[in-house]
PDB file of N, CA and C in Angstrom:
ATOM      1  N   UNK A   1      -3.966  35.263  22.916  1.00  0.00           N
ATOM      2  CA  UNK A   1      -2.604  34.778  22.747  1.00  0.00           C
ATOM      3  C   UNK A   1      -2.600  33.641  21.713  1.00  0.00           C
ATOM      4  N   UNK A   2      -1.767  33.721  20.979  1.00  0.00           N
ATOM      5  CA  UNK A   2      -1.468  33.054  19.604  1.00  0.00           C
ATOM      6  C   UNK A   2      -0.237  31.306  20.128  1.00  0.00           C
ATOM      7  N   UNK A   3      -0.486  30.185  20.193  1.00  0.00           N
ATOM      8  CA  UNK A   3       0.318  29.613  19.865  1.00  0.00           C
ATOM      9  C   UNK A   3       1.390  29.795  19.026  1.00  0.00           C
ATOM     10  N   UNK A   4       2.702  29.366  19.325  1.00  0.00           N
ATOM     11  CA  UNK A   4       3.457  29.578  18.366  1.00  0.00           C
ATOM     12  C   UNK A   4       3.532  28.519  17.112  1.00  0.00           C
ATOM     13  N   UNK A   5       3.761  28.632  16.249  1.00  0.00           N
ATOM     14  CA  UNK A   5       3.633  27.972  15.116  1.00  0.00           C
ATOM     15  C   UNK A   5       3.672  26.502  15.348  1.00  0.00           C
ATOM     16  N   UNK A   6       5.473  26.598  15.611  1.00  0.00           N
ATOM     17  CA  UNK A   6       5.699  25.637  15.917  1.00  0.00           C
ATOM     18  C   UNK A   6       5.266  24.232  16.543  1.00  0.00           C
ATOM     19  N   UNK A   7       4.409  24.649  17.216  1.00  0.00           N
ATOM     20  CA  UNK A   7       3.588  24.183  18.247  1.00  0.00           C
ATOM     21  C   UNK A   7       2.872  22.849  17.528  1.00  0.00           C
ATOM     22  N   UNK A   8       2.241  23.488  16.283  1.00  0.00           N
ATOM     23  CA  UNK A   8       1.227  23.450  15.510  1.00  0.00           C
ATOM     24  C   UNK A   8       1.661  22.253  14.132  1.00  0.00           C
ATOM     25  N   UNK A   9       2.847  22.317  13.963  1.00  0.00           N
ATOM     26  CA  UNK A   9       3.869  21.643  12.777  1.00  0.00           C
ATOM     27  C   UNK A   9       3.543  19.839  13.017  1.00  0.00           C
ATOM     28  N   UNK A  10       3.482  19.549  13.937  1.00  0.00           N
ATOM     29  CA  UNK A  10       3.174  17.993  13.895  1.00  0.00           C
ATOM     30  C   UNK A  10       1.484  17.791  13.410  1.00  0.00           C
ATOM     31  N   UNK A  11       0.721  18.815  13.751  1.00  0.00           N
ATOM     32  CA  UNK A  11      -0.560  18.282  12.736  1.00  0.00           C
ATOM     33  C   UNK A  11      -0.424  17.807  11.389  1.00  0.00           C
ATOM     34  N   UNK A  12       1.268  18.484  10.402  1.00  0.00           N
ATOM     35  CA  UNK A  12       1.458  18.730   9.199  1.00  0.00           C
ATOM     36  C   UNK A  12       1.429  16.925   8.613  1.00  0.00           C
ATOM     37  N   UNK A  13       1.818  16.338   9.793  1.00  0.00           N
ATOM     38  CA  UNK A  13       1.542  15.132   9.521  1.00  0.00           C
ATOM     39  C   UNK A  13       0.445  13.987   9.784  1.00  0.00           C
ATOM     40  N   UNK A  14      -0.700  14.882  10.026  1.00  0.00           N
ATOM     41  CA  UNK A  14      -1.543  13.918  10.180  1.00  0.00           C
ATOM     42  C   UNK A  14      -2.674  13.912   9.052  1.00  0.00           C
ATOM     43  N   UNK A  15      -3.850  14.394   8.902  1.00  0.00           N
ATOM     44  CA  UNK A  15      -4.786  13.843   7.832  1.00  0.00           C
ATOM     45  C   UNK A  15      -4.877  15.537   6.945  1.00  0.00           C
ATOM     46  N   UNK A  16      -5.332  15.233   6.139  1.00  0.00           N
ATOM     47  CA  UNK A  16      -5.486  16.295   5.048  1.00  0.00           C
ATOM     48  C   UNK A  16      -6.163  17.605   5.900  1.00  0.00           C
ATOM     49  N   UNK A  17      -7.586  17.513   6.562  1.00  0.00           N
ATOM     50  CA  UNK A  17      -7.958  18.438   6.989  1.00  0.00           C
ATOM     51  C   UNK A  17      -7.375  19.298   8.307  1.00  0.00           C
ATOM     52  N   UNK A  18      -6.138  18.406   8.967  1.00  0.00           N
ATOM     53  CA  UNK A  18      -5.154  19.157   9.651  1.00  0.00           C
ATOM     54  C   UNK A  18      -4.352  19.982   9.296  1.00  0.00           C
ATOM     55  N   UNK A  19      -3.750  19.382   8.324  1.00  0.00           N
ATOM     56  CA  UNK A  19      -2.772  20.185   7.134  1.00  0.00           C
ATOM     57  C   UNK A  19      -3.527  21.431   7.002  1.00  0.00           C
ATOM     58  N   UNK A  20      -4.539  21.230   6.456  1.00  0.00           N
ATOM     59  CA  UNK A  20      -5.214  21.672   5.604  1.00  0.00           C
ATOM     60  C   UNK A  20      -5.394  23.774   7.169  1.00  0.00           C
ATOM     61  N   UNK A  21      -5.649  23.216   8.121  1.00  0.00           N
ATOM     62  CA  UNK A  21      -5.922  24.079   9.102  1.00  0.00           C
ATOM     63  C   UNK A  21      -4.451  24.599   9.696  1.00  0.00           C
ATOM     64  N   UNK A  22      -3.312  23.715   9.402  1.00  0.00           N
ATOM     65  CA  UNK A  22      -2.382  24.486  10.065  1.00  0.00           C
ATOM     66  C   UNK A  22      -1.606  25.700   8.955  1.00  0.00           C
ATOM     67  N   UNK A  23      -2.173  25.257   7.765  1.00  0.00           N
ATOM     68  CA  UNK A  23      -1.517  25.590   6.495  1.00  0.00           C
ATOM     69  C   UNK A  23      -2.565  26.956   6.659  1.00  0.00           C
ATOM     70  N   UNK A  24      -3.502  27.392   6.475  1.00  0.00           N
ATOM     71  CA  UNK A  24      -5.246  28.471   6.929  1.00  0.00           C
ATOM     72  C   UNK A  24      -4.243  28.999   8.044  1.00  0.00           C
ATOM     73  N   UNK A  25      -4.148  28.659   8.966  1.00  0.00           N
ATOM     74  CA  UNK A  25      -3.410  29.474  10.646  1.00  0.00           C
ATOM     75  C   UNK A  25      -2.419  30.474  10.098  1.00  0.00           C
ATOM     76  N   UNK A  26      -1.367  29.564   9.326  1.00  0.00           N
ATOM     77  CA  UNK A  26      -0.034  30.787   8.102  1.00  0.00           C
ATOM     78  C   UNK A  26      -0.277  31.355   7.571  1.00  0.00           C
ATOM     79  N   UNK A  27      -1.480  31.212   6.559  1.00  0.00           N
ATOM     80  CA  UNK A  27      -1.948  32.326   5.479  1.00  0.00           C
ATOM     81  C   UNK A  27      -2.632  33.581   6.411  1.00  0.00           C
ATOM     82  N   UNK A  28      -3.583  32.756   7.858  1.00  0.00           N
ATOM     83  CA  UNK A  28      -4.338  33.808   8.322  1.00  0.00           C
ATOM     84  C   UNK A  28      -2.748  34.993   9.005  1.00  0.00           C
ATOM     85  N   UNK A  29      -1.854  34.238   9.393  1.00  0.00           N
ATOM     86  CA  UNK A  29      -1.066  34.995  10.305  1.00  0.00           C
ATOM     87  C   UNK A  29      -0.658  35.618   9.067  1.00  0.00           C
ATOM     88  N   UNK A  30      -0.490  36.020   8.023  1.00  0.00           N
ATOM     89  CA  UNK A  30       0.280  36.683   7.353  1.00  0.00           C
ATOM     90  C   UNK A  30       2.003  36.811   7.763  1.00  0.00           C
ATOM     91  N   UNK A  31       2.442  37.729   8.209  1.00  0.00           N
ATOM     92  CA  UNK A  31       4.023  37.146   8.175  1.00  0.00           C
ATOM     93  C   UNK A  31       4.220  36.618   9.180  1.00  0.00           C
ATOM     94  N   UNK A  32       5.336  35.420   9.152  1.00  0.00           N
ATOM     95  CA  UNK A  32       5.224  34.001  10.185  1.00  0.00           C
ATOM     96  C   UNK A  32       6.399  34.856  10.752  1.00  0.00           C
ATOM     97  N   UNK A  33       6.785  34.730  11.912  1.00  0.00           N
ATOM     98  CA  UNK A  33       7.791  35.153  12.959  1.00  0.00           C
ATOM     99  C   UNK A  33       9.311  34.338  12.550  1.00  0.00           C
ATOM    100  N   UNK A  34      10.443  34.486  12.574  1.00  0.00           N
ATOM    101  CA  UNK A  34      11.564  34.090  12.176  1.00  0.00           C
ATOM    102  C   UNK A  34      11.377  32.833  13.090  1.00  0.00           C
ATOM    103  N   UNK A  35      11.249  32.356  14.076  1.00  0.00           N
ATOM    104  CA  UNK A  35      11.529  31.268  14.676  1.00  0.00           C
ATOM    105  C   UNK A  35      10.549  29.869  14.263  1.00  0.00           C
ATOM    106  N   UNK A  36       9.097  30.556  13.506  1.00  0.00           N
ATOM    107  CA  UNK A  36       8.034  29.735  13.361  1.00  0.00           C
ATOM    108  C   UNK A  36       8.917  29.549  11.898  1.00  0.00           C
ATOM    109  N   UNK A  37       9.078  30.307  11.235  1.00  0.00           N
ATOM    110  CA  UNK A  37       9.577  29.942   9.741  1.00  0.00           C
ATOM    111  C   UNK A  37      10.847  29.212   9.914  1.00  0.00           C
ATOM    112  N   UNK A  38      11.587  29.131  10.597  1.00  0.00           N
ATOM    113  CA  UNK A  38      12.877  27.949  10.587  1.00  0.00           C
ATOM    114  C   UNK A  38      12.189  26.820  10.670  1.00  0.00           C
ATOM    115  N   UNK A  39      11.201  26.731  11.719  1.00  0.00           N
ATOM    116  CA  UNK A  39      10.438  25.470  12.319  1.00  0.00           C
ATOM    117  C   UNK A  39       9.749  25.217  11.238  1.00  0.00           C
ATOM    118  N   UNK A  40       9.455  25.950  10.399  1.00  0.00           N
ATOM    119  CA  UNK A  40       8.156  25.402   9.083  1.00  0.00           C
ATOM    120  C   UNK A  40       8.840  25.148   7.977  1.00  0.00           C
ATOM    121  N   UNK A  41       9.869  25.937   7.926  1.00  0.00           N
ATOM    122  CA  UNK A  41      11.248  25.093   6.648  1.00  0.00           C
ATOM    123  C   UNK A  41      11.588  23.654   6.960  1.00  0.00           C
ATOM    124  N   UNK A  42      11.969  23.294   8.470  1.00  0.00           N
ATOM    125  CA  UNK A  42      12.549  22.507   8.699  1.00  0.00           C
ATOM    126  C   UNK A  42      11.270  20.917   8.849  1.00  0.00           C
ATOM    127  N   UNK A  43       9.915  21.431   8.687  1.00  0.00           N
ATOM    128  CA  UNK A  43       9.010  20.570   8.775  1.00  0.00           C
ATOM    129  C   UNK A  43       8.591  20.409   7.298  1.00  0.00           C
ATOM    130  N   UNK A  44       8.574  21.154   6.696  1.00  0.00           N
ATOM    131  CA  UNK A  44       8.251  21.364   4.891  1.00  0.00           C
ATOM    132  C   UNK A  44       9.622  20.515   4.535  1.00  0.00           C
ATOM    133  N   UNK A  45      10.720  20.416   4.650  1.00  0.00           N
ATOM    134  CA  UNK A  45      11.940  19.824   4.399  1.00  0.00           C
ATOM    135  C   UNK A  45      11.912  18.478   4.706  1.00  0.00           C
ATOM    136  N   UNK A  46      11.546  17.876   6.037  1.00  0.00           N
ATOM    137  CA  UNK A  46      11.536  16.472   6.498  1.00  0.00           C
ATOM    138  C   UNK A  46      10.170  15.670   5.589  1.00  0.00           C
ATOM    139  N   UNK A  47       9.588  16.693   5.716  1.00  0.00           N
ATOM    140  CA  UNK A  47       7.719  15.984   5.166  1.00  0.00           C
ATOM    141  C   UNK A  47       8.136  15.436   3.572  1.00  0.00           C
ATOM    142  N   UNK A  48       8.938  16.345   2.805  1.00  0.00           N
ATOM    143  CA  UNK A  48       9.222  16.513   0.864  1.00  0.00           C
ATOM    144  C   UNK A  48      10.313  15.124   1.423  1.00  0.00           C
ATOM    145  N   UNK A  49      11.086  15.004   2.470  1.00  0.00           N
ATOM    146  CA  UNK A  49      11.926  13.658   2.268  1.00  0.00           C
ATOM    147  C   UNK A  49      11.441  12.608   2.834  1.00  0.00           C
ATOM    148  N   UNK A  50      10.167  12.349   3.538  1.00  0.00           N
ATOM    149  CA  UNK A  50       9.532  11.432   3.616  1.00  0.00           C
ATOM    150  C   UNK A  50       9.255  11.310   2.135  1.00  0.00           C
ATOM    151  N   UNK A  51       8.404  11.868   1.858  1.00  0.00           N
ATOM    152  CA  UNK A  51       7.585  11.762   0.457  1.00  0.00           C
ATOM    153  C   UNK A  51       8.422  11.075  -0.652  1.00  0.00           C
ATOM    154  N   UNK A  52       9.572  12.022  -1.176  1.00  0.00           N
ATOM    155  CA  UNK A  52      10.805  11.243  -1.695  1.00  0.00           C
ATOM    156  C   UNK A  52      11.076   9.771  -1.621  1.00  0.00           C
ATOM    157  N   UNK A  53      10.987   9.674  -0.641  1.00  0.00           N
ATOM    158  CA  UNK A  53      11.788   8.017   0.003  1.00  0.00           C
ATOM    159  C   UNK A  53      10.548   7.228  -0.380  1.00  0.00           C
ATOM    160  N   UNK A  54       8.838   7.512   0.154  1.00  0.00           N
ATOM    161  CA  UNK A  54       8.294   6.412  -0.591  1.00  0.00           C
ATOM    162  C   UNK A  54       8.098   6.339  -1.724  1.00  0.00           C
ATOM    163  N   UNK A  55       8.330   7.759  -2.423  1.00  0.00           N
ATOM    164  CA  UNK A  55       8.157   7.768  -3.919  1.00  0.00           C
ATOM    165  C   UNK A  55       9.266   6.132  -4.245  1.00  0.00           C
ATOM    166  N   UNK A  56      10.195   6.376  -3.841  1.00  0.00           N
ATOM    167  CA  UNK A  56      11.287   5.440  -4.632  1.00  0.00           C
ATOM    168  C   UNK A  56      11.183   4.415  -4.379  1.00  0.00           C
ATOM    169  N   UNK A  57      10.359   3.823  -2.579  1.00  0.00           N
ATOM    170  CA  UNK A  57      10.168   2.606  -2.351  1.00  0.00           C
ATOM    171  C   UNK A  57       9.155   2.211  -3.741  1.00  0.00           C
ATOM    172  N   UNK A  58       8.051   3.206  -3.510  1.00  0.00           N
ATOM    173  CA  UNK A  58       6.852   2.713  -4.571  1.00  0.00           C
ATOM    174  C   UNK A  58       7.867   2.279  -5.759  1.00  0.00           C
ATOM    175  N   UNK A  59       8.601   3.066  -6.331  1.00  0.00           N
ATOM    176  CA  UNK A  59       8.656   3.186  -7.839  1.00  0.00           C
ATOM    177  C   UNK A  59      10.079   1.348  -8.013  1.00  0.00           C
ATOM    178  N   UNK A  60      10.672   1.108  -6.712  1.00  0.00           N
ATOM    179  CA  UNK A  60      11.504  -0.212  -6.989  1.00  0.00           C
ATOM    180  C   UNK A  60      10.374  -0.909  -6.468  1.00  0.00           C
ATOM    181  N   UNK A  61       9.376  -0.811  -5.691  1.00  0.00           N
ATOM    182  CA  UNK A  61       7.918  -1.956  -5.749  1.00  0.00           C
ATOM    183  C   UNK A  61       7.452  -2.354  -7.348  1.00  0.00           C
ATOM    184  N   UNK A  62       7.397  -1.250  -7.907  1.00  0.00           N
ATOM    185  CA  UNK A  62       6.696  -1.483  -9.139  1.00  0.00           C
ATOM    186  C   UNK A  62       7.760  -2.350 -10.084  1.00  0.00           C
ATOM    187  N   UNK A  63       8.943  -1.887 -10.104  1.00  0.00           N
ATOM    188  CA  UNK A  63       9.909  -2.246 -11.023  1.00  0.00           C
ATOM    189  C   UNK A  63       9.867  -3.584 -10.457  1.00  0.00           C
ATOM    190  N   UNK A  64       9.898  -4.452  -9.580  1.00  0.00           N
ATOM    191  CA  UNK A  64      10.009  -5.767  -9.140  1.00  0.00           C
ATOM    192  C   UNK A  64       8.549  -6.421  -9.167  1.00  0.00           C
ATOM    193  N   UNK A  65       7.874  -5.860  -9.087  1.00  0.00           N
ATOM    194  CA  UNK A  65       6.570  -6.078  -9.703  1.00  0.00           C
ATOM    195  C   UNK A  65       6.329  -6.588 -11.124  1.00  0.00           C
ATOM    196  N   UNK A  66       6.689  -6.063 -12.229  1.00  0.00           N
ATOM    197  CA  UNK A  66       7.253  -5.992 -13.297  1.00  0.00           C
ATOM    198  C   UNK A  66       7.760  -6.953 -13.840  1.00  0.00           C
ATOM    199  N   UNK A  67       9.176  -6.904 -13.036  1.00  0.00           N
ATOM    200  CA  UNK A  67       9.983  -8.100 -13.282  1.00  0.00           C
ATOM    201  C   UNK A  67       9.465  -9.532 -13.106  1.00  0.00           C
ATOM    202  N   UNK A  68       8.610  -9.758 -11.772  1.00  0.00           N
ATOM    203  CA  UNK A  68       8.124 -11.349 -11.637  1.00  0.00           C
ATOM    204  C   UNK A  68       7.089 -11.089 -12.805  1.00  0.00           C
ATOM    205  N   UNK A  69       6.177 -10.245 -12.953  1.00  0.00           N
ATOM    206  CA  UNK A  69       5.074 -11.008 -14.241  1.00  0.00           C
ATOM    207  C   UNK A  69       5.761 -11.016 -15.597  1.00  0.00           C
ATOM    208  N   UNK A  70       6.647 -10.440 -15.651  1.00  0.00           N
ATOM    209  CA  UNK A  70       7.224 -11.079 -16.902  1.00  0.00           C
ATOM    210  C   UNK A  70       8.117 -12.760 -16.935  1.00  0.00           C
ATOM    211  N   UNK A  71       9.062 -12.445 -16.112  1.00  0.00           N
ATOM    212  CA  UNK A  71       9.589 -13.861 -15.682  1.00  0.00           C
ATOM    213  C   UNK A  71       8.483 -14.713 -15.505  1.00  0.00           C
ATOM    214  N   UNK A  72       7.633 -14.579 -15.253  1.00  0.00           N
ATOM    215  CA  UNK A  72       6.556 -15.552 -14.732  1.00  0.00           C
ATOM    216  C   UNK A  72       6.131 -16.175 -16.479  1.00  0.00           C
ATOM    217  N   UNK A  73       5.444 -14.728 -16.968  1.00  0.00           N
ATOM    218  CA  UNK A  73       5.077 -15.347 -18.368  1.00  0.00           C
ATOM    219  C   UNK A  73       6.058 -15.279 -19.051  1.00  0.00           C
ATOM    220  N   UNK A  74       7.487 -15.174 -19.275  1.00  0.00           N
ATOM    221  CA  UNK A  74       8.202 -15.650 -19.958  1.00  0.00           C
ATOM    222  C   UNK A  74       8.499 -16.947 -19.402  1.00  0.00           C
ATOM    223  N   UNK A  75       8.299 -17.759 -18.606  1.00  0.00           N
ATOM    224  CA  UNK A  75       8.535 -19.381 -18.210  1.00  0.00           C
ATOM    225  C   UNK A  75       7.238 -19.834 -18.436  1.00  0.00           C
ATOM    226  N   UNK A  76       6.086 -19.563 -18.773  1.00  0.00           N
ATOM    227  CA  UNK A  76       4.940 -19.860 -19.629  1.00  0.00           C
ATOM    228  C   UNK A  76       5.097 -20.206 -20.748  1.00  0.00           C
ATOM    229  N   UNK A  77       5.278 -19.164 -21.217  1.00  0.00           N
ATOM    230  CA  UNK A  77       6.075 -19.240 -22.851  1.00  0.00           C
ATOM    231  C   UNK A  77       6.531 -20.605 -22.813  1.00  0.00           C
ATOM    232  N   UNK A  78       7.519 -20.545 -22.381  1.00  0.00           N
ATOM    233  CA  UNK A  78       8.738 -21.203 -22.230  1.00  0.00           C
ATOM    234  C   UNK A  78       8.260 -22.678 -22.267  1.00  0.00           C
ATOM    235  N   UNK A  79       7.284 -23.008 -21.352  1.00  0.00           N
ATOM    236  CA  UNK A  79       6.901 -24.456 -21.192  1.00  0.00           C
ATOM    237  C   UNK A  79       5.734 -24.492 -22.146  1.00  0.00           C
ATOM    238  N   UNK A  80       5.120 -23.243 -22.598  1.00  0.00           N
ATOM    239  CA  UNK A  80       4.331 -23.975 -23.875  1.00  0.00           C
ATOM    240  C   UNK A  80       5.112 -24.330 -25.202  1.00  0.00           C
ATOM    241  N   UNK A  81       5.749 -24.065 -25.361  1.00  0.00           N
ATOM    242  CA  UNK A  81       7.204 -23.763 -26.570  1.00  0.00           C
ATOM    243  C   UNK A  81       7.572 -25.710 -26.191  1.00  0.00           C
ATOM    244  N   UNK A  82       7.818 -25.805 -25.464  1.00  0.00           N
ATOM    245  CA  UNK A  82       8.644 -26.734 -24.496  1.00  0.00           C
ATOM    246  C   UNK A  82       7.706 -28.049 -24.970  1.00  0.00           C
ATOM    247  N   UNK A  83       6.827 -28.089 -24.432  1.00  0.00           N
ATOM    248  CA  UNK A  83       5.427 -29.051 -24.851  1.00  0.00           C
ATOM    249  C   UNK A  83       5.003 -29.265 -25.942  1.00  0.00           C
ATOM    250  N   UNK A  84       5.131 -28.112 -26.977  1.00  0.00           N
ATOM    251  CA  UNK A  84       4.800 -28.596 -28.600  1.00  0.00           C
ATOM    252  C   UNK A  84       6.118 -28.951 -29.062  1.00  0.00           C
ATOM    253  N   UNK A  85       7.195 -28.822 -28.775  1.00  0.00           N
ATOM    254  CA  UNK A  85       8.548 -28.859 -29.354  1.00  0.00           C
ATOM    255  C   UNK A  85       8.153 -31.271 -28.708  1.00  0.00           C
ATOM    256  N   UNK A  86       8.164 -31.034 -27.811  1.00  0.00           N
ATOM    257  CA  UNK A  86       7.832 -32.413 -27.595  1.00  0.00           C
ATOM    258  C   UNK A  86       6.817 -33.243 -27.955  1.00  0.00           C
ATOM    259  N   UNK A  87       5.993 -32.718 -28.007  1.00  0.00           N
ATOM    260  CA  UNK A  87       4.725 -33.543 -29.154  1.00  0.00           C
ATOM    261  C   UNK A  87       5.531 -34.028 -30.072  1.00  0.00           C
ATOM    262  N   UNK A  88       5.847 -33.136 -31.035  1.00  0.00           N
ATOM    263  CA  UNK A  88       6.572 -33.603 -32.488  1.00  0.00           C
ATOM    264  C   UNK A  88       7.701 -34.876 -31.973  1.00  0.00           C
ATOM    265  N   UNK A  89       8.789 -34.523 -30.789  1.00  0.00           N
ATOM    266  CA  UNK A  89       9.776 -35.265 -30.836  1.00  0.00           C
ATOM    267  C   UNK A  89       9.123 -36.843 -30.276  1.00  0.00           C
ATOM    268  N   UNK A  90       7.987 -36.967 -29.257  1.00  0.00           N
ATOM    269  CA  UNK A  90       7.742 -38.124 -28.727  1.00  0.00           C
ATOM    270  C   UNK A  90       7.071 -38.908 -30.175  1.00  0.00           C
ATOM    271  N   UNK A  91       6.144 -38.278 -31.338  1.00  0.00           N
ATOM    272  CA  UNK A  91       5.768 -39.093 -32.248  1.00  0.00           C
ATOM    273  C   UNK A  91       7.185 -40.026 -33.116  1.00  0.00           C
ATOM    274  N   UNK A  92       8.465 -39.369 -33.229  1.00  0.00           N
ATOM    275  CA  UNK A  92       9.645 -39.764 -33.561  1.00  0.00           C
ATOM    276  C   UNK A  92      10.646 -40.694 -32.714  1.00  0.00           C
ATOM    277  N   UNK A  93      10.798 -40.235 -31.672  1.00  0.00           N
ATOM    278  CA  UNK A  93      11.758 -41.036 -30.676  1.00  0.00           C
ATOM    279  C   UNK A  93      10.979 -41.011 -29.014  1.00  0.00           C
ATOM    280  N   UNK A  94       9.803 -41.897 -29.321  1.00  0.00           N
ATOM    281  CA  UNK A  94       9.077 -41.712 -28.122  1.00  0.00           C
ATOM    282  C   UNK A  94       9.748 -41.848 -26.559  1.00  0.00           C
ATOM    283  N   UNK A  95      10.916 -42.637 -25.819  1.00  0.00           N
ATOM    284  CA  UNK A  95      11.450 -42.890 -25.306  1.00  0.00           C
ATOM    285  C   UNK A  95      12.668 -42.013 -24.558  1.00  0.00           C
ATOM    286  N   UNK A  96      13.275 -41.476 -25.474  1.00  0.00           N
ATOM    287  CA  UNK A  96      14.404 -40.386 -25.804  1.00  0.00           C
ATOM    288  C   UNK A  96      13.379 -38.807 -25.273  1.00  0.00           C
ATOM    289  N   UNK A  97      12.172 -38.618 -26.234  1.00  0.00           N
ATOM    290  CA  UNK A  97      11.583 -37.625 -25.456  1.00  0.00           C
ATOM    291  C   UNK A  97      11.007 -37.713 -24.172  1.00  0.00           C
ATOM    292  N   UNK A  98      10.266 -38.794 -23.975  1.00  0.00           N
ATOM    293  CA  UNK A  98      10.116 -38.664 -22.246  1.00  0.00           C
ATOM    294  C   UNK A  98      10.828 -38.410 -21.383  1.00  0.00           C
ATOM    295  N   UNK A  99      12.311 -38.834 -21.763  1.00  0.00           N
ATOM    296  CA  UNK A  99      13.342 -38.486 -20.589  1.00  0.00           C
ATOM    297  C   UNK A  99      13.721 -37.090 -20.609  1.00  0.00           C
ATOM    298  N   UNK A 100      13.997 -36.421 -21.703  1.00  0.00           N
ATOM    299  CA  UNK A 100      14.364 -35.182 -22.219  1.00  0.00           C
ATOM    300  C   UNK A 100      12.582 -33.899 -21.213  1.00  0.00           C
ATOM    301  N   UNK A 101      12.092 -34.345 -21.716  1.00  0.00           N
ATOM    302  CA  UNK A 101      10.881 -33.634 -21.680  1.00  0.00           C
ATOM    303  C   UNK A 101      10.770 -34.059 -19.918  1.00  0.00           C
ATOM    304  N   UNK A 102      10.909 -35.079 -19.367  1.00  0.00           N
ATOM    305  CA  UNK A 102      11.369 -34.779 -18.133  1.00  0.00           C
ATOM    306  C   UNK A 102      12.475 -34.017 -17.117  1.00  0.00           C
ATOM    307  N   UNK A 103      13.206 -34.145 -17.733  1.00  0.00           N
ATOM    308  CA  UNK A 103      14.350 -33.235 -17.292  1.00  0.00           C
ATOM    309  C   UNK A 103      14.288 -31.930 -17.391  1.00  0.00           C
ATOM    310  N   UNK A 104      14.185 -31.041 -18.933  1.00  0.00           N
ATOM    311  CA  UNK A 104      13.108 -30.105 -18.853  1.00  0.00           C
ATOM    312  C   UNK A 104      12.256 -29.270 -18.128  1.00  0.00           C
ATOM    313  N   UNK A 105      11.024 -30.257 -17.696  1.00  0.00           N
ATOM    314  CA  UNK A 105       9.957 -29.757 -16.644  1.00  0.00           C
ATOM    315  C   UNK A 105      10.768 -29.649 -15.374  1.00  0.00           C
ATOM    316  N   UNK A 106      11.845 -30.727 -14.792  1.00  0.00           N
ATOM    317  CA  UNK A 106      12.177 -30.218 -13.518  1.00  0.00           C
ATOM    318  C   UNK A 106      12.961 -28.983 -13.543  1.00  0.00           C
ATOM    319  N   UNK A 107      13.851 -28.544 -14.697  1.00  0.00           N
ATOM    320  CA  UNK A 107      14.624 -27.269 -14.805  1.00  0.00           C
ATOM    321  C   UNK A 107      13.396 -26.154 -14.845  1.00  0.00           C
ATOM    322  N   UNK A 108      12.272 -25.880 -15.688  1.00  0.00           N
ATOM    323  CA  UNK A 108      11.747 -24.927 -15.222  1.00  0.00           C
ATOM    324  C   UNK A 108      11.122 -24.912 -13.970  1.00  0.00           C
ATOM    325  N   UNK A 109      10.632 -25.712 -13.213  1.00  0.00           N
ATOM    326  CA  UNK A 109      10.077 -26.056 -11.461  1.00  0.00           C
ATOM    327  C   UNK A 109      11.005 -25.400 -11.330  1.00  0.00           C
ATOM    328  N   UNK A 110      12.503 -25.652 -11.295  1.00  0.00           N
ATOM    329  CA  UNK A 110      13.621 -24.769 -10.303  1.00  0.00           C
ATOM    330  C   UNK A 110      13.331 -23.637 -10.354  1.00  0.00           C
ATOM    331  N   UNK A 111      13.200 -22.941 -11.976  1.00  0.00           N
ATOM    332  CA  UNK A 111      13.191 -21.669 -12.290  1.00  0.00           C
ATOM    333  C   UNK A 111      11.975 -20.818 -11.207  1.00  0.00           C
ATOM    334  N   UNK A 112      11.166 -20.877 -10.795  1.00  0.00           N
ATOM    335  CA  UNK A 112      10.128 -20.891 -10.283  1.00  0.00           C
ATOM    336  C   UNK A 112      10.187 -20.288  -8.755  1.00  0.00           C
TER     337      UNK A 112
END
């Protein structure tokens, strides 16, 4: 006596070599019975929209991923730009740039 397919459909989610044996059980049965094939559409269907959904978690992980190392080294930039732009101004108006060049550093800290 043969389990029915169905039976068999939650291995589909566990490790490769389960899959791998419930997927061998279908090929061995050659034609699947109408009730096992609703049950194996309807498990092939849920499994492709799991898959889906982390595809997209992954793919807005990456995109925000992305986004902080650039923001990150574009406020690098930013404060090395920031620091030579003040060299030059403290040899000229030494006083005037300290305050400036302070104010500055606390606006990018916020950025942060």
């Amino acid at each position: 006596m043969q389990l029915p397919l169905s039976y068999m459909l939650p291995a589909l989610d566990g490790s490769s070599a389960e899959r791998a044996a419930v997927l061998q059980e279908i090929r061995d049965r050659g034609i699947v019975e109408t009730d096992d094939l609703v049950a194996l559409c309807f498990k092939v269907e849920a499994l492709l929209d799991i898959a889906e959904t982390r595809e997209l978690e992954l793919m807005q992980d990456l995109i925000e991923a992305r986004r902080e190392k650039t923001s990150t080294t574009d406020i690098e930039e930013i404060r090395e730009t920031v620091a030579n732009g003040f060299a030059d101004l403290s040899e000229l108006l030494p006083k005037h740039a300290d305050l400036i060049y302070n104010k500055c550093t606390e606006t990018l800290r916020s950025l942060i």
